[in-house]
C-alpha atoms as a PDB file:
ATOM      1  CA  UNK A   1       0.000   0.000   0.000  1.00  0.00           C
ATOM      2  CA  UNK A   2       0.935   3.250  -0.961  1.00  0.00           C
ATOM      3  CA  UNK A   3       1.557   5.653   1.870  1.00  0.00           C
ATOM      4  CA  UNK A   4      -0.340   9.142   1.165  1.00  0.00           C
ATOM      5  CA  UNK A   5      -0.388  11.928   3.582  1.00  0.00           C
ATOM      6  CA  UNK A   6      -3.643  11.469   5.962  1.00  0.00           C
ATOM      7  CA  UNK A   7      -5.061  14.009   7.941  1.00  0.00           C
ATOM      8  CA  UNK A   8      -7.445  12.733  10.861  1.00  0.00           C
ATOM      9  CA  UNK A   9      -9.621  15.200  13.135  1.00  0.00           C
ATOM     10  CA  UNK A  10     -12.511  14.363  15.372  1.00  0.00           C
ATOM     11  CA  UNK A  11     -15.513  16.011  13.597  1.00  0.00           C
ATOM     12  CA  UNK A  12     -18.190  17.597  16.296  1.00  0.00           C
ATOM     13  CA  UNK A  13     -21.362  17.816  13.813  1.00  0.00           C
ATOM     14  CA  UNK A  14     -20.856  13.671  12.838  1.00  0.00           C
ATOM     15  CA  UNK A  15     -19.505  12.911  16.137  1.00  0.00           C
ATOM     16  CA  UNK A  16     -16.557  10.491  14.947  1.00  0.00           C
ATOM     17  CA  UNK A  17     -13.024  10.845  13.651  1.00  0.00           C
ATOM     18  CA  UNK A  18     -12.715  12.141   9.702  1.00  0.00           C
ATOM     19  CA  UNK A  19      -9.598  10.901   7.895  1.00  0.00           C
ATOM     20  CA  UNK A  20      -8.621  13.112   4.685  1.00  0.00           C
ATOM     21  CA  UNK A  21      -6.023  12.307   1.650  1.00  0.00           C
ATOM     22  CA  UNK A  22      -5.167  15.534   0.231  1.00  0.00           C
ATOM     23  CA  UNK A  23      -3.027  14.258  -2.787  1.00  0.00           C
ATOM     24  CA  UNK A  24      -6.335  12.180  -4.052  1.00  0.00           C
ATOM     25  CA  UNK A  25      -9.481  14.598  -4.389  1.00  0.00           C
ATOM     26  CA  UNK A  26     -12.278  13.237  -2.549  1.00  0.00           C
ATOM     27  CA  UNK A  27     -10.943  10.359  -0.563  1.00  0.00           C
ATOM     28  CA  UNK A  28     -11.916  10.114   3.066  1.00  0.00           C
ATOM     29  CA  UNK A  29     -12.983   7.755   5.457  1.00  0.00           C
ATOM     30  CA  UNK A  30     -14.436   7.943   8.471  1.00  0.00           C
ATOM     31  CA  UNK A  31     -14.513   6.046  12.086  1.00  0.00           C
ATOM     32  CA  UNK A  32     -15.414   5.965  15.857  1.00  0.00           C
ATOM     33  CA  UNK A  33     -11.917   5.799  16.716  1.00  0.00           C
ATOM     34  CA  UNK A  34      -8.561   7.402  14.528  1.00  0.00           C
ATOM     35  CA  UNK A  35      -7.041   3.639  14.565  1.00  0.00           C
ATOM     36  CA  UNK A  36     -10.507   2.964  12.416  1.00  0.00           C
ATOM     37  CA  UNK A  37     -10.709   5.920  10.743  1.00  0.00           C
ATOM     38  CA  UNK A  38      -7.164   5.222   9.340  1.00  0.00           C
ATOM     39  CA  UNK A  39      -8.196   1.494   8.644  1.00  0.00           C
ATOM     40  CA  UNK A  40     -11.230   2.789   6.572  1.00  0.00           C
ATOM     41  CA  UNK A  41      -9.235   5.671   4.743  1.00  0.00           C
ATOM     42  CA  UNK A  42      -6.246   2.987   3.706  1.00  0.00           C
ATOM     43  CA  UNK A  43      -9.227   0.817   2.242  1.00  0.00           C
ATOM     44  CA  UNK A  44     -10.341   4.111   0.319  1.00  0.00           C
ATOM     45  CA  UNK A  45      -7.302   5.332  -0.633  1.00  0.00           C
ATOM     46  CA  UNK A  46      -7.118   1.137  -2.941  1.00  0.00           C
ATOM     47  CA  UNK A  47     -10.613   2.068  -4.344  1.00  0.00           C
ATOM     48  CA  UNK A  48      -9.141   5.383  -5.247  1.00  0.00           C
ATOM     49  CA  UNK A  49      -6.185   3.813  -6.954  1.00  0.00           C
ATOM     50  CA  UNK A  50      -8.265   1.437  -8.687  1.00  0.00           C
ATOM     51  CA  UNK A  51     -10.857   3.655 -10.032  1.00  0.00           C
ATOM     52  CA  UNK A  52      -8.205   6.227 -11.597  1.00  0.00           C
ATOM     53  CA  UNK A  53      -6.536   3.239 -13.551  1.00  0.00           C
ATOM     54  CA  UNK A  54      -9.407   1.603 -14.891  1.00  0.00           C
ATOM     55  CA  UNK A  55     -10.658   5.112 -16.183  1.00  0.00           C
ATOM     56  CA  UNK A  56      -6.959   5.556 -17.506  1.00  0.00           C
ATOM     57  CA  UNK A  57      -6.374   8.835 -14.810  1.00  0.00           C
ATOM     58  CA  UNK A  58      -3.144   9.669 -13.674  1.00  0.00           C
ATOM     59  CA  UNK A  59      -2.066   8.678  -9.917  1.00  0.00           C
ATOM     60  CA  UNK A  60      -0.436  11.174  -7.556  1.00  0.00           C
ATOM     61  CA  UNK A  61       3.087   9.711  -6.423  1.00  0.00           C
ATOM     62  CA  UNK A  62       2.377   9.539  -2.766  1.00  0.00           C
ATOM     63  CA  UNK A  63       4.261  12.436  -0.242  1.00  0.00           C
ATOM     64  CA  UNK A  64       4.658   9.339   2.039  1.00  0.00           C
ATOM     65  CA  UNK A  65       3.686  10.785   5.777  1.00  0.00           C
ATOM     66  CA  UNK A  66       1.428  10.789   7.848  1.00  0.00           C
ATOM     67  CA  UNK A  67      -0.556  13.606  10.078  1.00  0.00           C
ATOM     68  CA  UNK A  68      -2.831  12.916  12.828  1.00  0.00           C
ATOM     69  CA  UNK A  69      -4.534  15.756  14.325  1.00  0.00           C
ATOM     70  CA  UNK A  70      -7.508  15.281  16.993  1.00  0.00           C
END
């Protein structure tokens, strides 16, 4: 698995922890806990992937780190 920069923060209005790729538009995941949030993202981030190569779209070269903020 690639390893894209993730940004997690707890999200008051849903009341569990968001998890954000930057480099990939749109890809986010969310969970009760940032350990499942990250989980759930990871699994996003493969559809991601997927999707842009069967539609023939480029994919980002990952910045390789990772941010948590809660």
């Amino acid at each position: 698995m690639e390893k894209y920069e993730t940004i997690i923060y707890w999200s008051d209005e849903d009341q569990v922890f968001v998890a954000e790729v930057p480099q990939l538009p749109g890809c986010m995941a969310h969970g009760d806990t940032q350990e499942e949030a990250l989980k759930n993202v990871n699994a996003a981030i493969q559809l991601w992937i997927d999707t842009a190569r069967e539609f023939g779209d480029p994919v980002p070269k990952p910045v390789g780190r990772r941010l948590m903020f809660a």
